[in-house]
N, C-alpha and C. Protein backbone atom coordinates (compact mmCIF):
# COMPACT_ATOMS: atom_id res chain seq x y z
N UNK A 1 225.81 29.18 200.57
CA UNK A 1 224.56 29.89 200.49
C UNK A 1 223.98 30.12 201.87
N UNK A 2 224.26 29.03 202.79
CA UNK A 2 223.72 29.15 203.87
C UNK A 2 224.24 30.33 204.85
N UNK A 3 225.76 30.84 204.35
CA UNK A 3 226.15 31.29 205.03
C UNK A 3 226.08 32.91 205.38
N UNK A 4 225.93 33.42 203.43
CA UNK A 4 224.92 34.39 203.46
C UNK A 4 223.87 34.75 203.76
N UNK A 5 223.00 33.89 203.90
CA UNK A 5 221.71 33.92 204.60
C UNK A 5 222.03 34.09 205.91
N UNK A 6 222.65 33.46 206.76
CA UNK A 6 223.04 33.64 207.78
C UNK A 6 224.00 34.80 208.38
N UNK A 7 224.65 35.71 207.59
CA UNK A 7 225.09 37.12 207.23
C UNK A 7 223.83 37.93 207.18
N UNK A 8 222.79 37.71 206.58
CA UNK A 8 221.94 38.66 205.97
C UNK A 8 220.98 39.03 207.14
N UNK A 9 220.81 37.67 207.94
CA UNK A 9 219.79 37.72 209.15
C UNK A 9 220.26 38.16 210.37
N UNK A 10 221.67 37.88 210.36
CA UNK A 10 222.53 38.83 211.49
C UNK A 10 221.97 40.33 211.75
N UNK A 11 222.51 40.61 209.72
CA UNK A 11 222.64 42.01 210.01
C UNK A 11 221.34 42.69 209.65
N UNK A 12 220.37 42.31 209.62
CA UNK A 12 218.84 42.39 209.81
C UNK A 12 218.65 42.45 211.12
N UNK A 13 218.63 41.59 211.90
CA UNK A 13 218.55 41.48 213.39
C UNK A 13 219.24 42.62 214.23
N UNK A 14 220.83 42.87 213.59
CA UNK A 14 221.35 44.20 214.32
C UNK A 14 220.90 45.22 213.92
N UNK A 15 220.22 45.75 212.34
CA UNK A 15 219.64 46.75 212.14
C UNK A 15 218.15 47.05 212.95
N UNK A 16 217.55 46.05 213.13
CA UNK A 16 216.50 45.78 214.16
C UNK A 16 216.59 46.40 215.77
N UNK A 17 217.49 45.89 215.98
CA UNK A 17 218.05 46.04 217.51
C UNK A 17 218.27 47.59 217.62
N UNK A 18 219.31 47.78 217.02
CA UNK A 18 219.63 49.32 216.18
C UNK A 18 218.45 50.14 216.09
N UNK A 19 217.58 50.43 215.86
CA UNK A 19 216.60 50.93 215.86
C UNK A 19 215.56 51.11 216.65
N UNK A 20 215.90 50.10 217.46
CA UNK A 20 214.50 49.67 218.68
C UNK A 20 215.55 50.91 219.97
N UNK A 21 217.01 50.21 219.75
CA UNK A 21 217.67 51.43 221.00
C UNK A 21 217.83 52.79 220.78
N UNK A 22 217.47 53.04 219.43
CA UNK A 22 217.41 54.71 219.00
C UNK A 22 216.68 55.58 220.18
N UNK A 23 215.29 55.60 220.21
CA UNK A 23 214.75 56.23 221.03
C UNK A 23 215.36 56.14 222.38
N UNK A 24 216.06 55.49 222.72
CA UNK A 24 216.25 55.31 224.19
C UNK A 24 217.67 56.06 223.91
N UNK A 25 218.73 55.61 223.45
CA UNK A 25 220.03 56.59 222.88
C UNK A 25 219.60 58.12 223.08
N UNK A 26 218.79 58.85 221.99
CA UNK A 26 217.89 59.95 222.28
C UNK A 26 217.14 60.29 223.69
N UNK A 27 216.79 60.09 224.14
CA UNK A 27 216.34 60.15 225.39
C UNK A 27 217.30 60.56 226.49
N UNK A 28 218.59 59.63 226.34
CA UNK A 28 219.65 59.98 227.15
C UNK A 28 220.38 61.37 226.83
N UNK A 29 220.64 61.50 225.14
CA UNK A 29 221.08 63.17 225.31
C UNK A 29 220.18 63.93 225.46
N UNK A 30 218.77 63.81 225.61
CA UNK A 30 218.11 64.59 226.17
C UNK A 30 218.06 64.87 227.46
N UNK A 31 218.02 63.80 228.29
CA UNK A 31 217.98 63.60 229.78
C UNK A 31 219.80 64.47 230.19
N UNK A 32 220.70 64.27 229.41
CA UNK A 32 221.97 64.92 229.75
C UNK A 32 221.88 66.40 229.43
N UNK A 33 221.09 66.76 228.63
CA UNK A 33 221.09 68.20 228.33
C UNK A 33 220.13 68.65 229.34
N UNK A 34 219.39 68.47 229.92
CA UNK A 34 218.32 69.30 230.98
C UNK A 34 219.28 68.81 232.09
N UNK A 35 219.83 67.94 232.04
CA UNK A 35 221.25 67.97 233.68
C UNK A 35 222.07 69.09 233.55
N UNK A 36 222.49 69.22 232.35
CA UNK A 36 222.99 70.61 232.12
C UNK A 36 222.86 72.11 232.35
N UNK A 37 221.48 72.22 231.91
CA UNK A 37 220.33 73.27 232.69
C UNK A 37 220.14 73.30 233.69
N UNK A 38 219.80 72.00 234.21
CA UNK A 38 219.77 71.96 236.23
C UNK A 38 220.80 72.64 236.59
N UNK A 39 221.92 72.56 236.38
CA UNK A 39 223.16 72.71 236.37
C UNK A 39 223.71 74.20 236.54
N UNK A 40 222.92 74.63 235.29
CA UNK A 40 223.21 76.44 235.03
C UNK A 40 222.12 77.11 236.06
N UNK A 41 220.81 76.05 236.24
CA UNK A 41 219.66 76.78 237.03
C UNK A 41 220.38 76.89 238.33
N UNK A 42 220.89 76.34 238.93
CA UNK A 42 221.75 76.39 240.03
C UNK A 42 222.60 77.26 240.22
N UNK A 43 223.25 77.44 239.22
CA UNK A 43 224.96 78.26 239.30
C UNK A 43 223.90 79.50 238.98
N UNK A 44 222.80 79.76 238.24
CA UNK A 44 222.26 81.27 238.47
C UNK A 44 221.84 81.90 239.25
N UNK A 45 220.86 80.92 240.30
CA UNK A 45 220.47 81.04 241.59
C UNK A 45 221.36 81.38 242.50
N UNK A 46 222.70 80.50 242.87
CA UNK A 46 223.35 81.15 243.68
C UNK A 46 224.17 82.22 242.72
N UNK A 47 223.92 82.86 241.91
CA UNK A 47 224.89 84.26 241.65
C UNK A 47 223.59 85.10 242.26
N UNK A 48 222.90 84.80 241.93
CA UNK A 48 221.27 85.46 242.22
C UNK A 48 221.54 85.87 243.66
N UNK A 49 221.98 85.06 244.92
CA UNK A 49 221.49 85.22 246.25
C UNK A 49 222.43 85.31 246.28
N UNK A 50 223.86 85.40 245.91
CA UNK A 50 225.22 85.24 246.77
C UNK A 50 226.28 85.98 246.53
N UNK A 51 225.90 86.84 245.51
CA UNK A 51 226.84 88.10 244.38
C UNK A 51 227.04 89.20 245.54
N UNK A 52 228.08 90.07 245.33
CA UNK A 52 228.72 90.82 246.20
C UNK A 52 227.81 92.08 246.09
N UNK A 53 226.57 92.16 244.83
CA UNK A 53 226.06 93.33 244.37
C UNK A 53 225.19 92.82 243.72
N UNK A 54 223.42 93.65 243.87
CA UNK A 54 222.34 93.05 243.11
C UNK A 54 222.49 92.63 241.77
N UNK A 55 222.12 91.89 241.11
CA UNK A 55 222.46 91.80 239.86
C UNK A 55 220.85 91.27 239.33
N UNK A 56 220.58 91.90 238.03
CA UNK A 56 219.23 91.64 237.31
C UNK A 56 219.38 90.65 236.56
N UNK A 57 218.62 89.70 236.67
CA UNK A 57 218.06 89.09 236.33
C UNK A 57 218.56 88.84 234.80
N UNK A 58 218.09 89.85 233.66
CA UNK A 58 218.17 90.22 232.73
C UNK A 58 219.59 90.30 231.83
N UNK A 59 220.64 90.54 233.17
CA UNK A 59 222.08 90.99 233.01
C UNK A 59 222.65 89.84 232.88
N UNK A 60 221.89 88.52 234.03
CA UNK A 60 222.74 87.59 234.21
C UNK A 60 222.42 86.56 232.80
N UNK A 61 221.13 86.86 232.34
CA UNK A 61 221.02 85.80 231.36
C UNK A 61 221.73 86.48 229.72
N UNK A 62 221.95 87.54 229.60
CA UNK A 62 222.27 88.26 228.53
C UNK A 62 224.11 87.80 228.72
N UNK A 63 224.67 87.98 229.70
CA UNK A 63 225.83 87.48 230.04
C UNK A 63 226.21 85.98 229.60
N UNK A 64 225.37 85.29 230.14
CA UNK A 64 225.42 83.81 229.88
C UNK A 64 225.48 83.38 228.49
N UNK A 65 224.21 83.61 227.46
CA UNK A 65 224.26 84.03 226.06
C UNK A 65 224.93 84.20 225.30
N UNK A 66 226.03 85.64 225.73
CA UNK A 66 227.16 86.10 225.45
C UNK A 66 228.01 85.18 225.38
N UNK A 67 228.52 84.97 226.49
CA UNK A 67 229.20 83.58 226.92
C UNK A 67 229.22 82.54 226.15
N UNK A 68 227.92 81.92 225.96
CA UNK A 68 227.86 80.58 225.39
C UNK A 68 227.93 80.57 223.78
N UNK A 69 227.63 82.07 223.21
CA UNK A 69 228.02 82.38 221.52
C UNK A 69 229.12 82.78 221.37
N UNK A 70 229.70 83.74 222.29
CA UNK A 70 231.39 83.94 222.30
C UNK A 70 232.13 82.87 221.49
N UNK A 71 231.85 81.76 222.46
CA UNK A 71 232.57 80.16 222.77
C UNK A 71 232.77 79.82 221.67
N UNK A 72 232.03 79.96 220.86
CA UNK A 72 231.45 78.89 219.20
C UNK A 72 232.39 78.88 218.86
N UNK A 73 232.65 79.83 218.04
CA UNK A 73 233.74 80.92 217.44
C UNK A 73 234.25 82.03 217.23
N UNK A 74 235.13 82.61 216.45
CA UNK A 74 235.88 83.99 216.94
C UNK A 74 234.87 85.18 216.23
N UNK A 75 234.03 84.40 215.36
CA UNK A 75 232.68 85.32 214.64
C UNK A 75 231.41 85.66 214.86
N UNK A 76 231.34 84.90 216.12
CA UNK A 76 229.95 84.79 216.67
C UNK A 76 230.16 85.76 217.98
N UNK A 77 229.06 86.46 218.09
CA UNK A 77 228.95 87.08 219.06
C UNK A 77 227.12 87.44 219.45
N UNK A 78 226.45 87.52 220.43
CA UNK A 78 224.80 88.04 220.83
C UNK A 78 225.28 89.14 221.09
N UNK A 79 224.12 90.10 220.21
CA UNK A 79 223.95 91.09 220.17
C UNK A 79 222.19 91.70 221.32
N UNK A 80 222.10 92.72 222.42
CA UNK A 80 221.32 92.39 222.49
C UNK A 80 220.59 94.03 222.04
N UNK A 81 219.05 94.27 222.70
CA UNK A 81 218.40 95.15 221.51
C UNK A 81 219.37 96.38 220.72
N UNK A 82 219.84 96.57 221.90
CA UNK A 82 220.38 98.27 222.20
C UNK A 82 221.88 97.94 221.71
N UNK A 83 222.03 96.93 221.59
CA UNK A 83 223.49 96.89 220.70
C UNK A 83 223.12 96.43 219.34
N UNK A 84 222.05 95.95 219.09
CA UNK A 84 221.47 95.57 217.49
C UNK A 84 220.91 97.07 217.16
N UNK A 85 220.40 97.98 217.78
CA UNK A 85 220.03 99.23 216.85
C UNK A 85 221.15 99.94 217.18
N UNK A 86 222.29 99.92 217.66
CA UNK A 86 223.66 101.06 217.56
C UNK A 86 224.11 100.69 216.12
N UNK A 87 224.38 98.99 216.23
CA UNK A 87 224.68 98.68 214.79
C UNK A 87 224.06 99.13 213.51
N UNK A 88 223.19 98.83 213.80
CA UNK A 88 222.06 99.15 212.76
C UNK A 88 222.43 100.60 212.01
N UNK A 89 222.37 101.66 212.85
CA UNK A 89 222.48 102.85 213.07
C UNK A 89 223.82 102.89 212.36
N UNK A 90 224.91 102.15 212.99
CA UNK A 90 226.26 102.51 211.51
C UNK A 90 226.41 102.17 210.69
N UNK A 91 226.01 101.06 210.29
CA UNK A 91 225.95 100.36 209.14
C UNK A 91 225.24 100.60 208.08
N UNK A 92 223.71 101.53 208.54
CA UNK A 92 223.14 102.34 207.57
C UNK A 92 223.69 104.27 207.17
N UNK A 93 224.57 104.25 208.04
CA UNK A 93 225.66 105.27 207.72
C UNK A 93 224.22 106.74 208.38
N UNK A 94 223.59 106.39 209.68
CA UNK A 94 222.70 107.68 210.02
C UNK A 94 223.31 107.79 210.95
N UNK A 95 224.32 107.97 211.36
CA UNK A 95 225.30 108.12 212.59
C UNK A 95 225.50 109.86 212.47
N UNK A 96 225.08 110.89 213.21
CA UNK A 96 225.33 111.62 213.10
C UNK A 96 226.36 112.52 213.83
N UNK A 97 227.49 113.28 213.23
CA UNK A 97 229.19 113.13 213.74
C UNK A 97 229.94 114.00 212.58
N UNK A 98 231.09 114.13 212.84
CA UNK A 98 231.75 114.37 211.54
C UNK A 98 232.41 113.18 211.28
N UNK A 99 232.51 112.32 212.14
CA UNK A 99 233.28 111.18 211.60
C UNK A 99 234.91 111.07 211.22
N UNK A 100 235.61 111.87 212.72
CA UNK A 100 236.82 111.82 212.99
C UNK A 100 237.29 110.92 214.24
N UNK A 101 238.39 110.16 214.44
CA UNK A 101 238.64 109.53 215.46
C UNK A 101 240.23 110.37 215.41
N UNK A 102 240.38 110.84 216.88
CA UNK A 102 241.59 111.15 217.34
C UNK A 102 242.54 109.94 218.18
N UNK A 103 243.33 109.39 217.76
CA UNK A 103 244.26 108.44 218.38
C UNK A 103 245.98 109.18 218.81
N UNK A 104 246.31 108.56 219.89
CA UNK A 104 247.99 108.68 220.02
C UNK A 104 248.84 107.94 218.98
């Protein structure tokens, strides 16, 4: 009997413990994910000042985006405005054309 009791308070004590290091566990993938960002804030800055050709601002983060939804999977892709209303535009079939493609 004693020995269950002594089982029971263990694993009371580690569920205890367990719980008290949660927040701090959390904290660390938080603290690793903004190292990450430091990380990209950097590598954007120098494309920013060090690119062979101006590059906007706008281009570089729409790129990145791209990039990082590409990655997921082979179904994912960011769309951004002007490629969400082209779509839009065929998919509601107002594409105006005859709607021939010439191939070799």
């Amino acid at each position: 009997m004693k020995k269950v009791a002594l089982v029971a308070l263990g694993g009371a004590a580690g569920f205890a413990l367990a719980l008290s290091l949660l927040p701090q566990a959390q904290g660390a993938s938080e603290s690793s994910a903004y190292r990450q960002l430091d990380l990209f804030s950097d590598a954007f800055e120098r494309v920013r000042a060090n690119y062979v050709r101006p590059v906007q601002d706008s281009e570089l983060v729409s790129a990145a985006i791209q990039g990082m939804v590409s990655n997921l999977d082979p179904h994912s892709s960011y769309m951004d405005a002007k490629s969400y209303n082209d779509m839009h535009i065929t998919t509601k079939s107002q594409f105006g054309g005859v709607g021939i493609e010439v191939t070799q």
